[in-house]
Protein backbone atom coordinates (compact mmCIF):
# COMPACT_ATOMS: atom_id res chain seq x y z
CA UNK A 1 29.05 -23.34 -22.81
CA UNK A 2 30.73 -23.15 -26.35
CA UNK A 3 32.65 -19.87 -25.65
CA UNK A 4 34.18 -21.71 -22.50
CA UNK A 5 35.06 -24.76 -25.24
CA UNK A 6 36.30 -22.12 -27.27
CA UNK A 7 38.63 -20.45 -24.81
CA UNK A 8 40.22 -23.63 -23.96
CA UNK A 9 40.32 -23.82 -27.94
CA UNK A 10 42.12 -20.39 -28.06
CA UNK A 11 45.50 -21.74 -26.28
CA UNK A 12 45.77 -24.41 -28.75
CA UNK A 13 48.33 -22.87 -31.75
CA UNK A 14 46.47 -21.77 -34.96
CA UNK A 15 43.16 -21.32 -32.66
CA UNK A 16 39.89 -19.65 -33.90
CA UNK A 17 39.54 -15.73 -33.12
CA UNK A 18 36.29 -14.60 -34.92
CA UNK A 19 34.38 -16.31 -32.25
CA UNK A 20 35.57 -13.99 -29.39
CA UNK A 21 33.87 -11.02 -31.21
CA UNK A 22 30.49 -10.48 -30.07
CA UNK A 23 28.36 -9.44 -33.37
CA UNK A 24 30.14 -13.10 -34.64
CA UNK A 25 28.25 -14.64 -32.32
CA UNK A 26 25.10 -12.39 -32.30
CA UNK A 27 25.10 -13.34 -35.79
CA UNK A 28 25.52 -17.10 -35.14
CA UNK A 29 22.71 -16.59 -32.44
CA UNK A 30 20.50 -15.24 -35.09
CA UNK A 31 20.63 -18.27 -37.53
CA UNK A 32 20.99 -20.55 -33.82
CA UNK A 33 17.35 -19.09 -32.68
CA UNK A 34 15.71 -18.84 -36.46
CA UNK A 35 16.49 -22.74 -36.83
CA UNK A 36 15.16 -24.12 -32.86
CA UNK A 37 12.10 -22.36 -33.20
CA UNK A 38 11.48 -23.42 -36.70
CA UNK A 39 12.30 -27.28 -35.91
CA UNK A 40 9.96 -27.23 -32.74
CA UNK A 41 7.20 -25.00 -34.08
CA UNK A 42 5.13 -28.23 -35.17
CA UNK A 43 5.43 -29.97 -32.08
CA UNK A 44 4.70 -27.04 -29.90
CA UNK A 45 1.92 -25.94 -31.84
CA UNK A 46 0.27 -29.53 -31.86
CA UNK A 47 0.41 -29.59 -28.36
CA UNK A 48 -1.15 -26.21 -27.27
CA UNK A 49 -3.96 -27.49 -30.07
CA UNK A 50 -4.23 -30.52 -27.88
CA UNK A 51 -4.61 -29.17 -24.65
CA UNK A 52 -7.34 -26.44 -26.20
CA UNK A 53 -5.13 -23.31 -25.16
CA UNK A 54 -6.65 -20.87 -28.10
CA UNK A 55 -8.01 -17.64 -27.84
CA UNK A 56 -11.09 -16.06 -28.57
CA UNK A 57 -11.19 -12.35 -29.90
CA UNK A 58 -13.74 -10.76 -27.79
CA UNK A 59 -13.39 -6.60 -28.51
CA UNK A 60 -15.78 -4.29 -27.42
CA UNK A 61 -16.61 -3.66 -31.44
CA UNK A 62 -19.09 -5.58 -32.80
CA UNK A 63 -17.09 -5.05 -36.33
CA UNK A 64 -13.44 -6.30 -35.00
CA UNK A 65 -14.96 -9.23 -33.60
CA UNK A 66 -16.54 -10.36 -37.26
CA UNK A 67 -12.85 -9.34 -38.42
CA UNK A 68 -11.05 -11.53 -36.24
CA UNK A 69 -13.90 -14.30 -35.75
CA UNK A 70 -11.58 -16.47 -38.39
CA UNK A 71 -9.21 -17.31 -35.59
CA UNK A 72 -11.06 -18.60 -32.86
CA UNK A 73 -9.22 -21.04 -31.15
CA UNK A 74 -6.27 -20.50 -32.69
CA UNK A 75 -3.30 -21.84 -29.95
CA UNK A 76 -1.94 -19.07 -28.00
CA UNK A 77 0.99 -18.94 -25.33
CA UNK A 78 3.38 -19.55 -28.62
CA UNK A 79 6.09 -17.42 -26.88
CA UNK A 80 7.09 -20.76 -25.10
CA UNK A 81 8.89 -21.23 -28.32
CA UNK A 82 10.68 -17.65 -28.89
CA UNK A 83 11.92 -17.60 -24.92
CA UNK A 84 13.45 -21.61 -24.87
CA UNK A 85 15.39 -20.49 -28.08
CA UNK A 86 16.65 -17.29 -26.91
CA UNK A 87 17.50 -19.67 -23.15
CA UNK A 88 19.28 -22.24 -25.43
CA UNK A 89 21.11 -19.62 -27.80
CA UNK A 90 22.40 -17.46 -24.56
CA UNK A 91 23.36 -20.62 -22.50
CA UNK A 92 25.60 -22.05 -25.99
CA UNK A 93 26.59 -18.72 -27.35
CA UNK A 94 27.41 -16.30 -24.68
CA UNK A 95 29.92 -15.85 -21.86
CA UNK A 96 28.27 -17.04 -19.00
CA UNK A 97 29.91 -15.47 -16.32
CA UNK A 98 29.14 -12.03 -17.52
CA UNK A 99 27.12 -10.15 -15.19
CA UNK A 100 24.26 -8.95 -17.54
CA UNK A 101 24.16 -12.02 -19.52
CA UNK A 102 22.98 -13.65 -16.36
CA UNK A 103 20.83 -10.51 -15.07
CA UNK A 104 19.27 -10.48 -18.64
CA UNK A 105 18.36 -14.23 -18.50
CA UNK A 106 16.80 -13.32 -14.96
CA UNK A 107 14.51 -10.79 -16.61
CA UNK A 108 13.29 -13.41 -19.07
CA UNK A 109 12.44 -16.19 -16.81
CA UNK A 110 10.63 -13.20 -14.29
CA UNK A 111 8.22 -11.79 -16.96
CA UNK A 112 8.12 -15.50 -19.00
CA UNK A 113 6.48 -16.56 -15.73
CA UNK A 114 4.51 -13.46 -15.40
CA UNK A 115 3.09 -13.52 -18.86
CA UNK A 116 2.25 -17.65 -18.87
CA UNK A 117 0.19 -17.58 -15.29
CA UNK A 118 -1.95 -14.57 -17.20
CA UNK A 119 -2.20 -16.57 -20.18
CA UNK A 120 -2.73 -19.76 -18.28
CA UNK A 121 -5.40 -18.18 -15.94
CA UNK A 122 -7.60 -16.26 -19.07
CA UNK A 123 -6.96 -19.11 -21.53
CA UNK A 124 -8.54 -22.26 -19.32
CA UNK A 125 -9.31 -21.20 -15.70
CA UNK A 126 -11.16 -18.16 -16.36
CA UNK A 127 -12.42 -19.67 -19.66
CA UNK A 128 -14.47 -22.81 -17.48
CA UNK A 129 -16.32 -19.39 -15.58
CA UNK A 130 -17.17 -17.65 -18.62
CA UNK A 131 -14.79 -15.05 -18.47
CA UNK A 132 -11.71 -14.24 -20.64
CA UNK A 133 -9.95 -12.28 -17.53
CA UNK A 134 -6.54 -13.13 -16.44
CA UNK A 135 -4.21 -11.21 -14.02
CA UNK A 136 -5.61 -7.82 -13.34
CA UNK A 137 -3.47 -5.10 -15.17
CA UNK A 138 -2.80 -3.54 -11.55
CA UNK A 139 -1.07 -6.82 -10.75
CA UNK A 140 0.85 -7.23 -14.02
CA UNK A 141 2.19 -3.34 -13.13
CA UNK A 142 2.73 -4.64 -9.64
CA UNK A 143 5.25 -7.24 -10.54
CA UNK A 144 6.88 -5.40 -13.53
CA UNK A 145 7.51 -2.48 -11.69
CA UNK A 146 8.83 -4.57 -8.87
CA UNK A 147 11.27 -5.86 -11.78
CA UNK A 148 12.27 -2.75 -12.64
CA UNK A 149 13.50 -1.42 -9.18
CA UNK A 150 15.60 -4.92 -9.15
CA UNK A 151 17.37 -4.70 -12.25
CA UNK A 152 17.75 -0.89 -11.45
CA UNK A 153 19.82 -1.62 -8.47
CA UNK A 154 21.41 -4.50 -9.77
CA UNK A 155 22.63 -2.45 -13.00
CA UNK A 156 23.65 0.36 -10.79
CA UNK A 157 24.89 -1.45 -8.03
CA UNK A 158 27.46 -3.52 -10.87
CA UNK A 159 28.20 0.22 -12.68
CA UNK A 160 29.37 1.48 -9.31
CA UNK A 161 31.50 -1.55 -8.55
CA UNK A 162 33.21 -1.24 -12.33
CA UNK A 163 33.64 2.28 -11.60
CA UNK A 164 35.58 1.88 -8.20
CA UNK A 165 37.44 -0.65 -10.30
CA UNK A 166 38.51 1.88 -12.87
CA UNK A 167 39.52 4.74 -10.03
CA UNK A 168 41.83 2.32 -7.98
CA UNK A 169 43.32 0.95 -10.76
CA UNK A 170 43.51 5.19 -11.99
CA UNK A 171 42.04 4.61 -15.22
CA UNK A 172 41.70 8.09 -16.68
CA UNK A 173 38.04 6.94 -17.97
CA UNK A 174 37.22 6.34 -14.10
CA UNK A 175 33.60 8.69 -14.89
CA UNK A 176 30.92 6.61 -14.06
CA UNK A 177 29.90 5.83 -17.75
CA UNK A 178 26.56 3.88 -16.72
CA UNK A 179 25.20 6.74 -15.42
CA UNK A 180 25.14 8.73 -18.37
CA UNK A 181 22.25 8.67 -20.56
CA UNK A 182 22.83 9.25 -24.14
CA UNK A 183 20.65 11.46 -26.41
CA UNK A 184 20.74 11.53 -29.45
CA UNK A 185 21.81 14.67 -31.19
CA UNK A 186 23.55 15.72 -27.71
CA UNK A 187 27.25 15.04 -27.51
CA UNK A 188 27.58 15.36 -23.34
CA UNK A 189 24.47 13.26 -22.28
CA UNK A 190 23.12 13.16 -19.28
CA UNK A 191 24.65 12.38 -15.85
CA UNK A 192 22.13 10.51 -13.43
CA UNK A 193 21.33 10.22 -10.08
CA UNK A 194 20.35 7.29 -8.16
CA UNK A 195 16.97 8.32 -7.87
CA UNK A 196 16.31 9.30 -11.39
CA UNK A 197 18.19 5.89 -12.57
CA UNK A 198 15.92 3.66 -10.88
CA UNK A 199 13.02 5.94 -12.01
CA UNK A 200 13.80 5.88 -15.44
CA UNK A 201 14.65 2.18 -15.55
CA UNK A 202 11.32 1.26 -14.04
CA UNK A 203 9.03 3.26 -16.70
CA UNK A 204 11.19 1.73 -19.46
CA UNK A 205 10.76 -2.06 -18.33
CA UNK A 206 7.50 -1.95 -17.58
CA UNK A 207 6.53 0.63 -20.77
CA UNK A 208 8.71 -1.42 -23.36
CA UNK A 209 7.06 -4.59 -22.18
CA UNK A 210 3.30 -3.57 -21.87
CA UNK A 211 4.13 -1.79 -25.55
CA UNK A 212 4.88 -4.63 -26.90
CA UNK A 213 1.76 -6.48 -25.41
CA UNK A 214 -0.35 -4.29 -26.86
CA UNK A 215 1.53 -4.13 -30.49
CA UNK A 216 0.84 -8.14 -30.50
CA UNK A 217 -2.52 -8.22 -32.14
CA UNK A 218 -2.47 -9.17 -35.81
CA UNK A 219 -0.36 -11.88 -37.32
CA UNK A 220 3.34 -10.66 -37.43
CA UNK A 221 3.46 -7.62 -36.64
CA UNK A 222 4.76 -7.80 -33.06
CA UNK A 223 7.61 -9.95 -34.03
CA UNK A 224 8.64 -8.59 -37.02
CA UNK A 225 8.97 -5.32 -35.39
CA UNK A 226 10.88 -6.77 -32.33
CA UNK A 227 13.20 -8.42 -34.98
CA UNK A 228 13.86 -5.45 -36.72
CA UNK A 229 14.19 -3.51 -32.99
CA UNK A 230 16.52 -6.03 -31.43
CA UNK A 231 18.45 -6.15 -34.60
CA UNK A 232 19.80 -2.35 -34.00
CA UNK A 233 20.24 -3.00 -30.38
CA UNK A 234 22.65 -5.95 -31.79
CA UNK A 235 24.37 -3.24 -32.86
CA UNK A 236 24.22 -0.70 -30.68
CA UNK A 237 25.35 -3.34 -27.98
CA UNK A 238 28.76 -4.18 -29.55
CA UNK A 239 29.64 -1.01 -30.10
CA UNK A 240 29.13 0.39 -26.53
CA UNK A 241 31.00 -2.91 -24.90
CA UNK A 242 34.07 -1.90 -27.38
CA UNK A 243 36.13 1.34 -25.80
CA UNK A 244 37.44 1.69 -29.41
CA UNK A 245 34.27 2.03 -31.11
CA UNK A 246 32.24 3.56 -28.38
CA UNK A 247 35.19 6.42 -28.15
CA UNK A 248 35.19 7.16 -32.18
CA UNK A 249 31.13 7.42 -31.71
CA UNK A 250 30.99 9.47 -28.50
CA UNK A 251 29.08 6.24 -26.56
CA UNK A 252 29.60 5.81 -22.83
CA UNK A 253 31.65 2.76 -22.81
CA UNK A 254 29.48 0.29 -20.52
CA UNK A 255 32.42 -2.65 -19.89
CA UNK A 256 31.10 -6.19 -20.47
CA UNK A 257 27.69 -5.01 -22.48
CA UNK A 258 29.51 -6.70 -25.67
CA UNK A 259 27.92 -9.56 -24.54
CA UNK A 260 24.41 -8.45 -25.26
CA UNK A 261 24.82 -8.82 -28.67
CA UNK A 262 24.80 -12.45 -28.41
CA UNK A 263 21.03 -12.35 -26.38
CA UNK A 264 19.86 -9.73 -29.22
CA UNK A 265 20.78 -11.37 -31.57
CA UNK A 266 19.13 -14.51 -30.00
CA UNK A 267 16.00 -12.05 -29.92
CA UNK A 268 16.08 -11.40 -33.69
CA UNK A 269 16.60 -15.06 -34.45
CA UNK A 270 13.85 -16.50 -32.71
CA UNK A 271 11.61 -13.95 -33.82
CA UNK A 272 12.03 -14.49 -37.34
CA UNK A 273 11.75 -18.38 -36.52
CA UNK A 274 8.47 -17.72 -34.91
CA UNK A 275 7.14 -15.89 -38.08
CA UNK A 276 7.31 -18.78 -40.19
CA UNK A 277 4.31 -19.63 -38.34
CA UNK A 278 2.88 -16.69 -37.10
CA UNK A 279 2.64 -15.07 -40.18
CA UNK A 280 -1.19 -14.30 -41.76
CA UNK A 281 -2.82 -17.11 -41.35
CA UNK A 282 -1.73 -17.46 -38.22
CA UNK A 283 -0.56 -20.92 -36.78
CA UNK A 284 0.41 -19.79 -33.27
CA UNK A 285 0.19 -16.76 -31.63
CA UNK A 286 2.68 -15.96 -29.12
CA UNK A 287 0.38 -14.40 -25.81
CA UNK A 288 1.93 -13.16 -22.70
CA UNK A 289 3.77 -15.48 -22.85
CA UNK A 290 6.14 -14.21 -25.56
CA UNK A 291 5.35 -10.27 -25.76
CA UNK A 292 5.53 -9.11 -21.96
CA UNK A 293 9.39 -10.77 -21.63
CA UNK A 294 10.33 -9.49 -25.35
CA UNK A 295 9.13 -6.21 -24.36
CA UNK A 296 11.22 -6.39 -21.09
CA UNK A 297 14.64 -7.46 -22.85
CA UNK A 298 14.92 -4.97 -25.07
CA UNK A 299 14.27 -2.69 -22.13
CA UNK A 300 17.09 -4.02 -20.28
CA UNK A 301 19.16 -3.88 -22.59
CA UNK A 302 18.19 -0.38 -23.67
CA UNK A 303 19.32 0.64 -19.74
CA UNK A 304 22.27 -1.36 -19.59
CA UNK A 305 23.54 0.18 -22.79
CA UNK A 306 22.38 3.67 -21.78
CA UNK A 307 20.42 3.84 -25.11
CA UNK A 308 16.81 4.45 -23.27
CA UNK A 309 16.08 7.49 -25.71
CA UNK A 310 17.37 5.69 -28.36
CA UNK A 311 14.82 3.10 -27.39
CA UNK A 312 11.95 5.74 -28.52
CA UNK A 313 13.29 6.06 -32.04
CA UNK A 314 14.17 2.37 -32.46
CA UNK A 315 10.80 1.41 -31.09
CA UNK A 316 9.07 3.69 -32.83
CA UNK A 317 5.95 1.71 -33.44
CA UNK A 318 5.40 0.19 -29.94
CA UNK A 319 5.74 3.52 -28.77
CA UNK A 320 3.12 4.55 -31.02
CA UNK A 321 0.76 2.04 -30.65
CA UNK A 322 1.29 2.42 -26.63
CA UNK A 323 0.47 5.82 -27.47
CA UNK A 324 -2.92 5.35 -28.92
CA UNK A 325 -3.98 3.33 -26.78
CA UNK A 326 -3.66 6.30 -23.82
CA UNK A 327 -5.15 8.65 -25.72
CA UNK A 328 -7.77 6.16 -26.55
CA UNK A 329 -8.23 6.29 -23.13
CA UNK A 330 -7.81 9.65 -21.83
CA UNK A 331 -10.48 10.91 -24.52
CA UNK A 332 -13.26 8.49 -23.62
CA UNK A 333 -13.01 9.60 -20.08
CA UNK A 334 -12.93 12.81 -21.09
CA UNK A 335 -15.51 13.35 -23.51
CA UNK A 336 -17.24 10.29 -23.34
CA UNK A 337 -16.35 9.44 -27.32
CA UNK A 338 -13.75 7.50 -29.13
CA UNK A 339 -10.44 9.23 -30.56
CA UNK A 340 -9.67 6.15 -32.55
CA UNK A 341 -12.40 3.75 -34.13
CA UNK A 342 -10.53 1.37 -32.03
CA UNK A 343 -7.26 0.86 -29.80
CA UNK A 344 -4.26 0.27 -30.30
CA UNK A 345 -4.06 1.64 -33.60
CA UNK A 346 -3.35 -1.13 -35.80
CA UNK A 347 -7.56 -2.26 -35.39
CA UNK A 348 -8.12 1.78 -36.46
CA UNK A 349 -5.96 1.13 -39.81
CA UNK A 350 -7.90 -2.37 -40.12
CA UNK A 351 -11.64 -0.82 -39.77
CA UNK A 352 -10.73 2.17 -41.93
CA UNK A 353 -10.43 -0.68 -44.73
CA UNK A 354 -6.92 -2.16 -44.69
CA UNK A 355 -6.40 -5.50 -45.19
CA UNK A 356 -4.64 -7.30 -42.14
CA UNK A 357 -2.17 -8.52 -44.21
CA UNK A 358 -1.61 -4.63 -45.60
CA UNK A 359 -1.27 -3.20 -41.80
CA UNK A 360 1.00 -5.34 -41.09
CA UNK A 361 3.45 -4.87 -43.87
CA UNK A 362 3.12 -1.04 -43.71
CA UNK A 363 3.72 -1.34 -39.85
CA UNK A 364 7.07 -3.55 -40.55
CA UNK A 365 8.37 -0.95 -42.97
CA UNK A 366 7.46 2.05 -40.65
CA UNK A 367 9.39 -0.12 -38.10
CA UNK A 368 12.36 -0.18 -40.97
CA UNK A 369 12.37 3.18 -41.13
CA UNK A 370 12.44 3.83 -37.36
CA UNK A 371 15.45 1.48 -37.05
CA UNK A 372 17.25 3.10 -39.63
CA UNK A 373 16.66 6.54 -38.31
CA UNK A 374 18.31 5.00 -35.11
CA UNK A 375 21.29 4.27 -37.12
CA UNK A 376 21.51 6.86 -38.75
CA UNK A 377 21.90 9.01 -35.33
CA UNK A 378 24.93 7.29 -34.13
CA UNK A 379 27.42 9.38 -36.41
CA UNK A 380 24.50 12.66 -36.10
CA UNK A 381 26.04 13.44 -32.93
């Protein structure tokens, strides 16, 4: 809506020109999304505390459970909060005709909706029937791999048309740059096929947003990780939408990914908004409702931007705490015993005597260091 106003601004003599660039408004976005979901916090917060939707720790560890028995009730589904501000900073902020503005906005609404029915469903219906059992996890897979075969064809199908574009119009860069998956360390990258595309886009949307899920168990520390994730991707985002920069860094240039600054930044904004109340004691915790559609946007935006890989390093500690929760797994079935005291791994740091508060902090500055690894790669190439 504004960058409309402002290109009808732009003819007038004298006209602004910071607001065209991308990490201008990513930036704006971020101080935009920190300041909605710090003004509606109280209201939102009041009224899942009305309407009793709180959750209930209920881990199959005796010890966890006394750990965590200090926020009983505490309102869940607080992720209504981070999603409207990212909605409102994308609609005001970002060019809305741009093809992956408006497929990345799709993604949101799909998984918000995915994550609030489970939320909805463990948090009162199954509640009244004595259980805390939402969707089954098999369903949850169902529907985010279904999203991930979508946005895979969509992505590739809008790659192809750009690169028919680029050949009629006999554009020397006519290679099909959004097939090319970058690695880091690796100059050349990686030339996909369809098959492998929609493959790889699938395991990273439904991956980055189950990840997440999982990292979202102690006050803060999924959402100052995602701030700190989404942050890089900011970055990583302008410079792949620019054929200048992405050139002088040996990026595919993706036309018209620019634009995801503005919904990262959004990301980041929000995030840090939501801390203010999410942070130990926690207020609010965000649910399904905020950690299955944050998980899925940086996802997308990792594939549109070609940065999947990159994803691993930025990501670091969802990665690792998706990780130990699969071994966790794989070992009990195995052996019949426990690899970690408890999964994911930030409840093995807890029981092994860290304070909440402590695991937490350490986790944010492991997530630091993972993000600036990431950006340190760009110019290790």
């Amino acid at each position: 809506m504004l960058y409309l106003l402002y290109e009808w601004w732009r003819d007038w003599p004298e006209g602004p020109y910071a607001y065209k660039d991308p990490l201008f408004r990513g930036t704006c976005a971020i101080l935009l999304g920190f300041a909605i979901v710090w003004f509606i916090g109280p209201k939102v917060i009041r009224q899942l505390a009305m309407r009793k939707i709180g959750d209930n720790a209920d881990f199959d560890h005796s010890r966890l459970n006394e750990f965590l028995r200090d926020k009983k009730n505490t309102p869940t589904m607080g992720g209504i909060m981070i999603i409207s501000a990212i909605a409102i900073c994308v609609l005001l902020l970002s060019d809305l005709r741009n093809y992956y503005i408006r497929l990345g906005l799709f993604c949101m609404v799909w998984l918000t909706v995915l994550g609030g029915i489970d939320d909805w469903l463990k948090l009162t219906v199954a509640r009244r029937s004595g259980t805390r059992d939402g969707l089954k996890s098999y369903e949850k897979l169902l529907f985010q791999i279904g999203l991930g075969v979508l946005l895979g064809i969509f992505v590739y199908r809008y790659g192809q048309e750009n690169s028919n574009m680029a050949m009629l119009r006999g554009a020397s860069e006519a290679l099909p740059s959004f097939r090319i998956l970058v690695v880091p360390f690796y100059k050349p990258g990686i030339l996909l096929g369809i098959p492998a595309f929609l493959i790889l886009t699938v395991l990273v949307t439904a991956g980055t947003s189950n990840a997440v899920n999982l990292t979202d168990g102690m006050d803060g520390l999924a959402a100052g990780c995602m701030a700190l994730c989404s942050f890089v991707f900011m970055v990583l985002s302008a410079m792949g939408g620019d054929p200048a920069q992405a050139h002088r860094l040996l990026f595919p240039h993706i036309p018209d990914t620019g634009e995801l600054a503005i919904l990262c930044g959004a990301i980041m904004g929000s995030c840090l908004g939501f801390l203010w109340y999410n942070c130990h004691p926690a207020q609010v915790f965000m649910g399904d409702t905020g950690s299955l559609p944050l998980g899925g946007l940086i996802g997308y935006v990792a594939i549109v931007t070609r940065q999947e890989l990159m994803l691993l390093i930025v990501g670091g500690v969802f990665v690792i705490e998706a990780l130990s929760v699969i071994i966790q797994v794989g070992y009990f079935k195995t052996t019949g015993k426990r690899f970690f005291r408890v999964a994911p791994i930030h409840h093995h740091f807890h029981l092994g005597g860290w304070t909440e508060t402590q695991t937490v902090i350490r986790f944010w500055l492991g997530a630091a260091i993972f993000a600036g690894v990431a950006l340190a790669t760009i110019r290790l190439r």
